[in-house]
N, C-alpha and C. Protein backbone atom coordinates (compact mmCIF):
# COMPACT_ATOMS: atom_id res chain seq x y z
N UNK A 1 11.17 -67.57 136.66
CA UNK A 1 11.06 -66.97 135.35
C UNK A 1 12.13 -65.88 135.22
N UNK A 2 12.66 -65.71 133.66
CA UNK A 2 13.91 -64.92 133.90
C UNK A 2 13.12 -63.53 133.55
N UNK A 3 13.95 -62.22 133.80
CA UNK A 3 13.56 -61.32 133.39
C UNK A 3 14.02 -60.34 132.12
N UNK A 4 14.27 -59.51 132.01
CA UNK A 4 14.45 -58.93 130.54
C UNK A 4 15.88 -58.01 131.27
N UNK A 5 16.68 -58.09 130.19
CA UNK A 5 18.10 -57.93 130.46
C UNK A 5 18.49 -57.10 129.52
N UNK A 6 18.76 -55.86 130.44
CA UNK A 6 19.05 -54.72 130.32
C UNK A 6 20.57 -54.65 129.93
N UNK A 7 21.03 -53.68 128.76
CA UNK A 7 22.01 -52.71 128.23
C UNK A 7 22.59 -52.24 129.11
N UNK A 8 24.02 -51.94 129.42
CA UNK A 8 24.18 -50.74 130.24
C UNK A 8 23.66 -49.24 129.50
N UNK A 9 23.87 -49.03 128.61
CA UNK A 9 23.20 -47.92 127.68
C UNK A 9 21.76 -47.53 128.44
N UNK A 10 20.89 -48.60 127.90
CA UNK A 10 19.97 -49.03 128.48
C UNK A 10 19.24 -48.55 129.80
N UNK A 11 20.39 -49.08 130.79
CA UNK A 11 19.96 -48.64 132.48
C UNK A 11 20.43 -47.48 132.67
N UNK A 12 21.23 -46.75 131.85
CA UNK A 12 21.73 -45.31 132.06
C UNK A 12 20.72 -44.47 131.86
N UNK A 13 20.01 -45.04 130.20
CA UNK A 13 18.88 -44.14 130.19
C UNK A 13 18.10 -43.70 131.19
N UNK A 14 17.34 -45.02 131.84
CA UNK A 14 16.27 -45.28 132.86
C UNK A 14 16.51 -44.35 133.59
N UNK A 15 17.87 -44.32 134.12
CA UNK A 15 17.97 -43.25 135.56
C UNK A 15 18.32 -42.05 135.39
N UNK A 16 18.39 -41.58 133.89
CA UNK A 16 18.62 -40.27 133.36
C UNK A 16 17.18 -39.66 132.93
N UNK A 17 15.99 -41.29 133.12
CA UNK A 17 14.53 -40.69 132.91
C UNK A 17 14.29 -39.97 134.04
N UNK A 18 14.94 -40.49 135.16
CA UNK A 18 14.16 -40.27 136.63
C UNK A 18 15.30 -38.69 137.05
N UNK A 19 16.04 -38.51 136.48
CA UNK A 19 16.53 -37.35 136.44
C UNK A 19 16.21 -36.08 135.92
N UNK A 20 15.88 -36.16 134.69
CA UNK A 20 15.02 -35.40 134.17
C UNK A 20 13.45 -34.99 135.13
N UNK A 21 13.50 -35.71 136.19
CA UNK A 21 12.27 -34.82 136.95
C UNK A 21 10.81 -35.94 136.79
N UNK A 22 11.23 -37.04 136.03
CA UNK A 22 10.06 -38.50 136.35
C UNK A 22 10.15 -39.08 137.09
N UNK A 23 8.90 -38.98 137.86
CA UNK A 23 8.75 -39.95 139.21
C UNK A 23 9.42 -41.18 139.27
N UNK A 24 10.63 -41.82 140.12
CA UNK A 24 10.99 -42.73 140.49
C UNK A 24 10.19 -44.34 139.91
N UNK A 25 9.12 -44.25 140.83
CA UNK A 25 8.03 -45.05 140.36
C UNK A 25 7.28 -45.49 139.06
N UNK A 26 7.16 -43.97 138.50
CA UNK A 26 6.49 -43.91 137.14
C UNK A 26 7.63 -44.72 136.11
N UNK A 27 9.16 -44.46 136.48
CA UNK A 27 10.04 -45.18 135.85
C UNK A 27 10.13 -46.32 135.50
N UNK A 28 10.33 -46.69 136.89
CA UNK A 28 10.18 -48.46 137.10
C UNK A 28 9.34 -49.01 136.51
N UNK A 29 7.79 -48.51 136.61
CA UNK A 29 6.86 -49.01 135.94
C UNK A 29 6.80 -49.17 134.55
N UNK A 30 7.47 -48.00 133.72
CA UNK A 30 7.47 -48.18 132.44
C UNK A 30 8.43 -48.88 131.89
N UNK A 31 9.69 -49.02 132.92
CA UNK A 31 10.85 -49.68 132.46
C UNK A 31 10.46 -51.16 132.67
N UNK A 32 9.70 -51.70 133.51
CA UNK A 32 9.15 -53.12 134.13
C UNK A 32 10.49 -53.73 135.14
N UNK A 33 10.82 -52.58 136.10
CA UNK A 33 11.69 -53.30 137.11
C UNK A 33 11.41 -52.74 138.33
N UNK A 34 11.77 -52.88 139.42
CA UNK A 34 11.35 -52.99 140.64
C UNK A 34 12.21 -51.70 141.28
N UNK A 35 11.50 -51.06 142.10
CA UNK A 35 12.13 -49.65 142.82
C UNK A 35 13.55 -50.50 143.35
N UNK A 36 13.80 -51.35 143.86
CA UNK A 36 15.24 -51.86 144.48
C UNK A 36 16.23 -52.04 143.43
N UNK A 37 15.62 -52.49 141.77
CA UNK A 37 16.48 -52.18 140.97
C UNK A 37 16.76 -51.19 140.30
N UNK A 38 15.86 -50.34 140.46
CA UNK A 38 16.55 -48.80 139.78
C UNK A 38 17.42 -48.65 141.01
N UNK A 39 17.52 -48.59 142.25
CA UNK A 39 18.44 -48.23 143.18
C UNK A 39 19.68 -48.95 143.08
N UNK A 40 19.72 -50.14 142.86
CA UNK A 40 20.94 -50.61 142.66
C UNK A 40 21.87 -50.23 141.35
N UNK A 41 20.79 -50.27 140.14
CA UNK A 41 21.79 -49.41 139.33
C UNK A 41 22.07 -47.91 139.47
N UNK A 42 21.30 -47.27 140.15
CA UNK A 42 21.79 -45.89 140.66
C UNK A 42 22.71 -45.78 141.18
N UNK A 43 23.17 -47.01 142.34
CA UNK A 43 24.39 -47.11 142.64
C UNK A 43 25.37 -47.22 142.20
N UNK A 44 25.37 -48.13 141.22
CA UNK A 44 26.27 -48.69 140.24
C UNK A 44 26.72 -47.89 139.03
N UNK A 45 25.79 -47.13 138.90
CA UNK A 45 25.86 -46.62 137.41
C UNK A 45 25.73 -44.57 137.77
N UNK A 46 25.05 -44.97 138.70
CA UNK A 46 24.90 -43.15 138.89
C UNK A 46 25.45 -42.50 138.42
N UNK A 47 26.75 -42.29 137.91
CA UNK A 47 27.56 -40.96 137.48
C UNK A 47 28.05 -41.17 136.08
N UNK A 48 28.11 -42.17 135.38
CA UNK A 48 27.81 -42.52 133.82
C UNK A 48 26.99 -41.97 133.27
N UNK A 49 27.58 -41.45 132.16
CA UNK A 49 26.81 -40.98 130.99
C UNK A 49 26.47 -42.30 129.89
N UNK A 50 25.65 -42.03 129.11
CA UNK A 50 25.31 -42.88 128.08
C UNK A 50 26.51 -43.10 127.22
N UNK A 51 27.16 -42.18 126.35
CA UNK A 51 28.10 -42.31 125.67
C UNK A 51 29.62 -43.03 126.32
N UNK A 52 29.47 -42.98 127.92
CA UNK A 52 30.73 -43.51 128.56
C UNK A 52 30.46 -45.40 128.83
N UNK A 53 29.06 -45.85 128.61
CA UNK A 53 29.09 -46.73 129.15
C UNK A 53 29.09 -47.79 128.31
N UNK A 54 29.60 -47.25 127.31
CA UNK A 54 29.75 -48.67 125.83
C UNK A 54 31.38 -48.65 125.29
């Protein structure tokens, strides 16, 4: 089954939620993706801003 396909906009937000001081977890959960994929876009995306990534 496929899953729901994320914006870069999008995944910037997510990890700018978990920056702001929201639990890692609590993220994922609301975002509906898996702790290994917020890490991989953390990797990927970590130092992007929203406005840089469109």
């Amino acid at each position: 089954m496929k899953g729901k396909r994320y914006s870069t906009g999008q995944k910037i937000r997510i990890l700018r939620a978990a920056d702001a001081g929201k639990p890692i977890l609590e993220v994922c959960r609301e975002a509906g993706i898996s702790e290994q994929t917020f890490h991989r876009w953390k990797r990927e995306l970590g130092m992007l801003e929203v406005d840089q990534a469109e």
